[in-house]
C-alpha atoms as a PDB file:
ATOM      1  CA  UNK A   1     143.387 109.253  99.430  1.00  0.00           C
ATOM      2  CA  UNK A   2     142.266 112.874 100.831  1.00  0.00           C
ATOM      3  CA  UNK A   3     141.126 113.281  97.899  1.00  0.00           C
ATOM      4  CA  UNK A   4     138.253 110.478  97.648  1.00  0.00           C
ATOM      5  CA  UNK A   5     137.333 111.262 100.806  1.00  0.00           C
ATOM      6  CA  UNK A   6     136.489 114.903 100.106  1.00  0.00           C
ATOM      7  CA  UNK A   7     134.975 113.572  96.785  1.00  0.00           C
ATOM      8  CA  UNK A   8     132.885 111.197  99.066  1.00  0.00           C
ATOM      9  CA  UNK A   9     132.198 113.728 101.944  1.00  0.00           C
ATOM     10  CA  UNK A  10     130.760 116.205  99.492  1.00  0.00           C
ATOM     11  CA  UNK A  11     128.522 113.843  97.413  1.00  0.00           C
ATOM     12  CA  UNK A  12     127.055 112.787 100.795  1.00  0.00           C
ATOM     13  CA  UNK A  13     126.271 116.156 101.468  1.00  0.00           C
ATOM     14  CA  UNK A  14     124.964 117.494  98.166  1.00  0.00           C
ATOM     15  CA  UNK A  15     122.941 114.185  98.400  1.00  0.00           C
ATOM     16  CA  UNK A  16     121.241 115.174 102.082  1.00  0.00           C
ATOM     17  CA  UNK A  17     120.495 118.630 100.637  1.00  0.00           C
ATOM     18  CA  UNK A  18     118.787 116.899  97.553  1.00  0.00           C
ATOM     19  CA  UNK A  19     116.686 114.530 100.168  1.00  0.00           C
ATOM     20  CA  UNK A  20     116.200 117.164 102.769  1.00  0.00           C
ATOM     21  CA  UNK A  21     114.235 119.687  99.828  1.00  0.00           C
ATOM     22  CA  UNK A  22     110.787 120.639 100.865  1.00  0.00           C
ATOM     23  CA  UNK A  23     107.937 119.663  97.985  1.00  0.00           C
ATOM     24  CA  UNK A  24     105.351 122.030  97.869  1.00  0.00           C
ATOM     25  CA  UNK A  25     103.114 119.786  97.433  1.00  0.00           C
ATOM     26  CA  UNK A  26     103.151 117.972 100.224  1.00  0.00           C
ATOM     27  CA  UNK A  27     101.713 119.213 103.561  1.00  0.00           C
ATOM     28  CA  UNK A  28     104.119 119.976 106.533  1.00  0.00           C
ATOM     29  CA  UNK A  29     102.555 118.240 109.100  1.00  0.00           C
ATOM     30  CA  UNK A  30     103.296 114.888 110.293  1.00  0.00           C
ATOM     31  CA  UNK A  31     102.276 111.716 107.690  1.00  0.00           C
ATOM     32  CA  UNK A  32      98.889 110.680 107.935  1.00  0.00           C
ATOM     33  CA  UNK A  33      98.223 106.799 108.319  1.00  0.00           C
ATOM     34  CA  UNK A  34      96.793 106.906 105.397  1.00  0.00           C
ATOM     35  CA  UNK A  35     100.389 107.708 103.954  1.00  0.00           C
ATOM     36  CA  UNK A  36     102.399 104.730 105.454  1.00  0.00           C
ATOM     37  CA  UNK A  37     100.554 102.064 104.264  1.00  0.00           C
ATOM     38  CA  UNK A  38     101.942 100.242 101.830  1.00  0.00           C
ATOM     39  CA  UNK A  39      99.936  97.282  99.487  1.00  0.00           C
ATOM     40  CA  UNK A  40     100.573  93.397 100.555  1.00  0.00           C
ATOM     41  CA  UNK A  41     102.319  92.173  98.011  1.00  0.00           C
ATOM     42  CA  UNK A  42     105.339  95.081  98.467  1.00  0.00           C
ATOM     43  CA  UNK A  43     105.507  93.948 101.797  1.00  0.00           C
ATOM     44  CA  UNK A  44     105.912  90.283 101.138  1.00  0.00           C
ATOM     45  CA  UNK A  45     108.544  91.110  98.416  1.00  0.00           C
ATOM     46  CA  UNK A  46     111.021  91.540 100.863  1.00  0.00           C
ATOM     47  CA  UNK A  47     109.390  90.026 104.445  1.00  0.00           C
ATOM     48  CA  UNK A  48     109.862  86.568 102.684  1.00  0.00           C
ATOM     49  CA  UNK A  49     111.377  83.829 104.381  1.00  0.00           C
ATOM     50  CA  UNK A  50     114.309  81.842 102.273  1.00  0.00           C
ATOM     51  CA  UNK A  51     113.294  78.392 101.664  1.00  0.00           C
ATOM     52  CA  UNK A  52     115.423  75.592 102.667  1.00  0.00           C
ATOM     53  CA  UNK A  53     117.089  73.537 100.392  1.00  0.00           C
ATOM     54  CA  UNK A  54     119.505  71.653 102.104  1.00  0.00           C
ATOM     55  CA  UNK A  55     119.185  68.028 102.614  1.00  0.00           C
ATOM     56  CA  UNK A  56     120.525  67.337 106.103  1.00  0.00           C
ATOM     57  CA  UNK A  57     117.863  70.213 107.398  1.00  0.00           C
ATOM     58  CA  UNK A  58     115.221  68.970 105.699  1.00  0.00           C
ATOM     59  CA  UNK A  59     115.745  65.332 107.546  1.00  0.00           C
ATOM     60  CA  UNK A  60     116.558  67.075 110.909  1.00  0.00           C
ATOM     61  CA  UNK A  61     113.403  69.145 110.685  1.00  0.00           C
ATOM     62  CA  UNK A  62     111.333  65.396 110.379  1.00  0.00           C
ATOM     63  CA  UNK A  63     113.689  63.086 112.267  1.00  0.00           C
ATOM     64  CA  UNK A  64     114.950  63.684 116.449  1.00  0.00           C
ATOM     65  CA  UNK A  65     118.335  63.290 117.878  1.00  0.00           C
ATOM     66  CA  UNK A  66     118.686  60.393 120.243  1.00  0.00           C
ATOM     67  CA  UNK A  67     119.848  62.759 122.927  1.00  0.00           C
ATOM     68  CA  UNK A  68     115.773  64.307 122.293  1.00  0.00           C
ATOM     69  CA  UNK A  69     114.228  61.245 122.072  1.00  0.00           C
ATOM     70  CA  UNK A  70     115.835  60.248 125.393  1.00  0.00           C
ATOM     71  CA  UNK A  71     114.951  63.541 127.050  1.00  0.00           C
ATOM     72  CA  UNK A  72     111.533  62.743 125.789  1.00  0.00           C
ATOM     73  CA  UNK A  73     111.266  59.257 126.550  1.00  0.00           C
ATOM     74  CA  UNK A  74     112.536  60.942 130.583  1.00  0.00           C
ATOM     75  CA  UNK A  75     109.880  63.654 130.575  1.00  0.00           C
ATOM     76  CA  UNK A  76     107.181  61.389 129.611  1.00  0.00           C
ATOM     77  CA  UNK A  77     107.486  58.644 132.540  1.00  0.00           C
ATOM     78  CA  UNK A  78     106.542  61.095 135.842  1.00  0.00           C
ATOM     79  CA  UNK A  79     109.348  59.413 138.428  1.00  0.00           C
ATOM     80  CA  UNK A  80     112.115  60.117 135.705  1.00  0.00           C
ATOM     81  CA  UNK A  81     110.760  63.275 135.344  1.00  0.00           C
ATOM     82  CA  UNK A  82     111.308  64.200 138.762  1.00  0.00           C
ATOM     83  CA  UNK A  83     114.321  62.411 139.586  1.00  0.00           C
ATOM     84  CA  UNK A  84     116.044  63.945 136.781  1.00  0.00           C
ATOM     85  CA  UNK A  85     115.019  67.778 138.608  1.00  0.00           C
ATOM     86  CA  UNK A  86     116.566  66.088 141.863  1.00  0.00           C
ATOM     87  CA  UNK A  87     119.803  64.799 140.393  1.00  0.00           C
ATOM     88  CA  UNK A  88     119.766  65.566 137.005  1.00  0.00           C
ATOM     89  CA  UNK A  89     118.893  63.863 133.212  1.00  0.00           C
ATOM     90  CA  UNK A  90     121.785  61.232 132.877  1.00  0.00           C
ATOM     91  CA  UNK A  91     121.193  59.994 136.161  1.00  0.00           C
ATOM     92  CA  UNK A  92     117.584  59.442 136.262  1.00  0.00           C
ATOM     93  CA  UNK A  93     117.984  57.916 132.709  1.00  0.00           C
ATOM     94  CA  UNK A  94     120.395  55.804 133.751  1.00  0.00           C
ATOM     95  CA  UNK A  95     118.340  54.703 136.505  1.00  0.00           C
ATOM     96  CA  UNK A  96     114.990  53.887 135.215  1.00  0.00           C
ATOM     97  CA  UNK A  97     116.118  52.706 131.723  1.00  0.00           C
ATOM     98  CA  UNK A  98     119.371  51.884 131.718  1.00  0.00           C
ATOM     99  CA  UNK A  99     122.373  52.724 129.676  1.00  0.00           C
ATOM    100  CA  UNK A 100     121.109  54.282 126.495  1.00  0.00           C
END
């Protein structure tokens, strides 16, 4: 075990002294903008988004819950609105529209 971890520990460092070598090319100053900008389709290659491909999000992301179309159904009449900041959602749904 000692071992592979002195094998690691000095492949990490001869790998740092590899990475840390000057070129001579290069100028020592700090990178220019010019530098650090990289072309758009690099950047996508790894910015983009994984699609989804599962069946129940795909109908969640089109269909609501009835819990949201209640809250929405509350929000949308002005004295349930209000009466559900006074004593809260269930309540004032209760009140103006009944049970469910």
């Amino acid at each position: 075990m000692r071992s592979l971890l002195a094998l690691l520990v000095l492949t990490m460092a001869l790998a740092a002294l590899c990475c840390c070598e000057k070129d001579p090319e290069d100028p020592s100053g700090p990178p220019s903008a010019a530098s650090i900008k990289i072309k758009k389709e690099v950047a996508n290659a790894f910015v983009k988004r994984q699609k989804r491909s599962d069946f129940y999000e795909r109908y969640f992301m089109h269909y609501k819950t009835p819990m949201e179309q209640m809250h929405e159904r509350c929000e949308s009449y002005p004295p349930c609105d209000y009466l559900s900041d006074q004593i809260g959602f269930f309540m004032a749904y209760n009140h103006f529209f009944g049970r469910y």
